[in-house]
C-alpha atoms as a PDB file:
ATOM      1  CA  UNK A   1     -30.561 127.937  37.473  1.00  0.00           C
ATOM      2  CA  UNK A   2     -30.398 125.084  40.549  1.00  0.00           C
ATOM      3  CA  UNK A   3     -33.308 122.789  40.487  1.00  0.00           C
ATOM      4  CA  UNK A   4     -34.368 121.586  43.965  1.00  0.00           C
ATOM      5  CA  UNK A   5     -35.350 118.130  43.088  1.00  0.00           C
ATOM      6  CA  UNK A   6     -35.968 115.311  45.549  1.00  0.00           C
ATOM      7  CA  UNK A   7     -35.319 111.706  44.268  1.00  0.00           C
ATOM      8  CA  UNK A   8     -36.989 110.188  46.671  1.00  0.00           C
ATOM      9  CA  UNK A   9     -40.341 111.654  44.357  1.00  0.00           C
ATOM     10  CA  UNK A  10     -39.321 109.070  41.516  1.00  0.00           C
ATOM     11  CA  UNK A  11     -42.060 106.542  42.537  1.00  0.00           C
ATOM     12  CA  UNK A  12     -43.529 105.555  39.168  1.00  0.00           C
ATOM     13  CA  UNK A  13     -41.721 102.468  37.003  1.00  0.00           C
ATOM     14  CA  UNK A  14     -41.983 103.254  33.608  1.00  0.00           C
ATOM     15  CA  UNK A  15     -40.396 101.776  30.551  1.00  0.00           C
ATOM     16  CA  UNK A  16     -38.595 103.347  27.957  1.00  0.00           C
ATOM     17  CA  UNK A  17     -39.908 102.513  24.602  1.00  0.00           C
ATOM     18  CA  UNK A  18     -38.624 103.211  20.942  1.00  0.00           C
ATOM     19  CA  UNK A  19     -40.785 102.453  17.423  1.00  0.00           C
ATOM     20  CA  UNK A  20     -39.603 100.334  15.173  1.00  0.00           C
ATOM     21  CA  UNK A  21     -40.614 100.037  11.485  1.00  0.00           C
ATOM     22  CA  UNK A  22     -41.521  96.950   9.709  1.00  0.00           C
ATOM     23  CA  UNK A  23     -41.883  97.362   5.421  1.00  0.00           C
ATOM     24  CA  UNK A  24     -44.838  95.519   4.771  1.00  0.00           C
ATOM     25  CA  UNK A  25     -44.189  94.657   0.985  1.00  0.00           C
ATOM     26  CA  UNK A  26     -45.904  97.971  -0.530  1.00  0.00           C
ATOM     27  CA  UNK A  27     -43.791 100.851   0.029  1.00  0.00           C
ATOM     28  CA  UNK A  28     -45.517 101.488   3.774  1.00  0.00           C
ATOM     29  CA  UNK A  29     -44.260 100.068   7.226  1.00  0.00           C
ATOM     30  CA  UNK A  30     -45.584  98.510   9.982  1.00  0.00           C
ATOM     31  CA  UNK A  31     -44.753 100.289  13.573  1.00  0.00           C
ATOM     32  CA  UNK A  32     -44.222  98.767  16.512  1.00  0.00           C
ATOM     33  CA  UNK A  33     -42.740  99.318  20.023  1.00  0.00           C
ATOM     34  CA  UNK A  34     -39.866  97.739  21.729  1.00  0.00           C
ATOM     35  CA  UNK A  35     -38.473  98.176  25.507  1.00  0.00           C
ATOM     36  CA  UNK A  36     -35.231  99.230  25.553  1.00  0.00           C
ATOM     37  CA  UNK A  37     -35.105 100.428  29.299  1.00  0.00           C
ATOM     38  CA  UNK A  38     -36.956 100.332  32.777  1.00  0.00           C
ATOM     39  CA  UNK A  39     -36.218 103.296  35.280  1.00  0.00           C
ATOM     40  CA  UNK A  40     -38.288 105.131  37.824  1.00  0.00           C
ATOM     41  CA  UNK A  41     -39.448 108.408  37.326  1.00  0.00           C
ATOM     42  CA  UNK A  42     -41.900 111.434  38.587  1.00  0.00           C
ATOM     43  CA  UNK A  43     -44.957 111.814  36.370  1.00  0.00           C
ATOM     44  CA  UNK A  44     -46.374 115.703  37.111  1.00  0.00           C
ATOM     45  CA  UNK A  45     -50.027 116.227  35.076  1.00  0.00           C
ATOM     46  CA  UNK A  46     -48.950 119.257  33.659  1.00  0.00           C
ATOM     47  CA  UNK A  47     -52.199 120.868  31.512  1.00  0.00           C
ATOM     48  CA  UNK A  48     -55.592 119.189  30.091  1.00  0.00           C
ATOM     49  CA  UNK A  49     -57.344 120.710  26.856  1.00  0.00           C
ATOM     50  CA  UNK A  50     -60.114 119.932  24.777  1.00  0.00           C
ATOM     51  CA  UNK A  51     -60.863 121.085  20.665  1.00  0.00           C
ATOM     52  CA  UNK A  52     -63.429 119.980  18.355  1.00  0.00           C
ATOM     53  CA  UNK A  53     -61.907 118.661  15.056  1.00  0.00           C
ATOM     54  CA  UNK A  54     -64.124 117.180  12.271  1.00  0.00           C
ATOM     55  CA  UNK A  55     -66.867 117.265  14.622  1.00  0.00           C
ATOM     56  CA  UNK A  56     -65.396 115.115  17.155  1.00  0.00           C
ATOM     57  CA  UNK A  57     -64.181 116.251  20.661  1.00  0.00           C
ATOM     58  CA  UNK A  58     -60.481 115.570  21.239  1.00  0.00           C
ATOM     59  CA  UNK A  59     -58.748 115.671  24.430  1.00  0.00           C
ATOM     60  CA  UNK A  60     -55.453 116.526  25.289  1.00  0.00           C
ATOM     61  CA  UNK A  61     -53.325 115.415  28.813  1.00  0.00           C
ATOM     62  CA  UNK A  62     -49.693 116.932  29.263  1.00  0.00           C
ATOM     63  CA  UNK A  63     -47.065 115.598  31.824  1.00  0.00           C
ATOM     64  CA  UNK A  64     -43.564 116.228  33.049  1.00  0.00           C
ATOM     65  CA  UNK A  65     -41.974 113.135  33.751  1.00  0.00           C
ATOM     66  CA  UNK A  66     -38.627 113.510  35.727  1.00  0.00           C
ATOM     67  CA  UNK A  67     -35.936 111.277  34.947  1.00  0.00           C
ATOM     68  CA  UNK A  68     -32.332 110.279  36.312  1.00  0.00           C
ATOM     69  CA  UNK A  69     -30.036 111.586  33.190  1.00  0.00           C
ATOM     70  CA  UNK A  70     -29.208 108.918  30.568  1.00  0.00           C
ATOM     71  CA  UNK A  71     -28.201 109.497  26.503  1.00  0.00           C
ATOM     72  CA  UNK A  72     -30.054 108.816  23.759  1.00  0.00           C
ATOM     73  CA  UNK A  73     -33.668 109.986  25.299  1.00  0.00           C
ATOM     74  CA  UNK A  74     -35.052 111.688  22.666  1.00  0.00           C
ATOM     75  CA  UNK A  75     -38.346 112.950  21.350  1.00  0.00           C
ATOM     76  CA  UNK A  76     -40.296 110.141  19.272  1.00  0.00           C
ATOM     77  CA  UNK A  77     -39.689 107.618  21.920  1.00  0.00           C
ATOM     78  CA  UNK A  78     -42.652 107.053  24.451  1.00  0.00           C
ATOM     79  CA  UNK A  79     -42.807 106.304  28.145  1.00  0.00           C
ATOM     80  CA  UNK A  80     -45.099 103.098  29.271  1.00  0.00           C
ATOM     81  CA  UNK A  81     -46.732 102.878  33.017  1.00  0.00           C
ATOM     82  CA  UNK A  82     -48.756  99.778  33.051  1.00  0.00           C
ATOM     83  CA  UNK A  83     -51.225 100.482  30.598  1.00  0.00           C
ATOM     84  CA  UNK A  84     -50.745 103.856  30.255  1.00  0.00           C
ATOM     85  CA  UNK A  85     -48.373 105.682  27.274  1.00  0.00           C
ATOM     86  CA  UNK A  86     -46.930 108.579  26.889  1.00  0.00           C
ATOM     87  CA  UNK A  87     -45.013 110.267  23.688  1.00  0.00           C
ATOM     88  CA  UNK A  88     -42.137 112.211  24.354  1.00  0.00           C
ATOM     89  CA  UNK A  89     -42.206 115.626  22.893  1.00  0.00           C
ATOM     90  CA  UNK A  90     -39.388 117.295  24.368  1.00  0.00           C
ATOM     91  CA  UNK A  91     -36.222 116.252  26.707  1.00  0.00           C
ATOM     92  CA  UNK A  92     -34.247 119.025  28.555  1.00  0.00           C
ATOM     93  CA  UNK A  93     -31.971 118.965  31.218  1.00  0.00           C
ATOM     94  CA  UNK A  94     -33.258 121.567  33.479  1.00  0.00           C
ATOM     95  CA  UNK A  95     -30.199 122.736  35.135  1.00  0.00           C
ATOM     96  CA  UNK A  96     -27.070 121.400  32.405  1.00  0.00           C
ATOM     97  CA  UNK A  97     -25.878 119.602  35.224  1.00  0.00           C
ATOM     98  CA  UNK A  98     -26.337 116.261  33.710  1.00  0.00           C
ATOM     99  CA  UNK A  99     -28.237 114.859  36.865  1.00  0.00           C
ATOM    100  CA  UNK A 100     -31.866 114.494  35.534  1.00  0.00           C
ATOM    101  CA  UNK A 101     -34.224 115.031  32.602  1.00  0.00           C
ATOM    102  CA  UNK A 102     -37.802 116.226  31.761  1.00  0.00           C
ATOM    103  CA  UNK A 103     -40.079 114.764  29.268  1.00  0.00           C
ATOM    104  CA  UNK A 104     -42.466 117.295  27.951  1.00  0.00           C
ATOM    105  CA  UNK A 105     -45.155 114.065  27.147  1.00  0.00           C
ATOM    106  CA  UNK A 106     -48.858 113.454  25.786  1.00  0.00           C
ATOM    107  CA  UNK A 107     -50.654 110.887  26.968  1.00  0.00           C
ATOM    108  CA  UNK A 108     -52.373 109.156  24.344  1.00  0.00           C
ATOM    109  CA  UNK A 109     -54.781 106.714  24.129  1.00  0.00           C
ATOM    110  CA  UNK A 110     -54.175 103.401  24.133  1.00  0.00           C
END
């Protein structure tokens, strides 16, 4: 499959953001999140839900985010636009030609 895919579309700076853990002294850790990359990128709202759990209404926002190729983009990491995150759930490249990836991302709360 050829994907059509204009670069010019990558208008959004994002950063590129990995966890990492911190022990805190009782057998748990502390998480937090450092940059390890800036690049631009496409950000396509993809599908909105919302569910009732425990009484509470949760919400649910889906993107594609379209990225120039690059290794060691994996699921676990999240994607930062100003204030805005979003956790990376699944990375293809959508034609194997090693020119660009998708992020199948939620955006979560910040």
């Amino acid at each position: 499959m050829v994907v059509f895919f204009d670069p010019g579309q990558m208008t959004a700076r994002i950063a590129l953001e990995e966890p990492v853990m911190t022990p805190d002294g009782q057998g748990g850790a502390t998480v937090s999140w450092t940059e390890i990359a800036a690049m631009w990128a496409k950000i396509e709202p993809v599908s909105s839900s919302l569910a009732e759990r425990a009484g509470a209404e949760i919400g649910t926002i889906t993107h594609r985010i379209w990225l120039r190729f690059r290794e060691g983009l994996v699921a676990g990491q999240r994607l930062r636009k100003g204030a805005r995150l979003f956790a990376v759930k699944l990375v293809q490249d959508p034609d194997e030609t090693g020119r660009y990836l998708t992020c199948l991302c939620e955006e979560v709360a910040a």
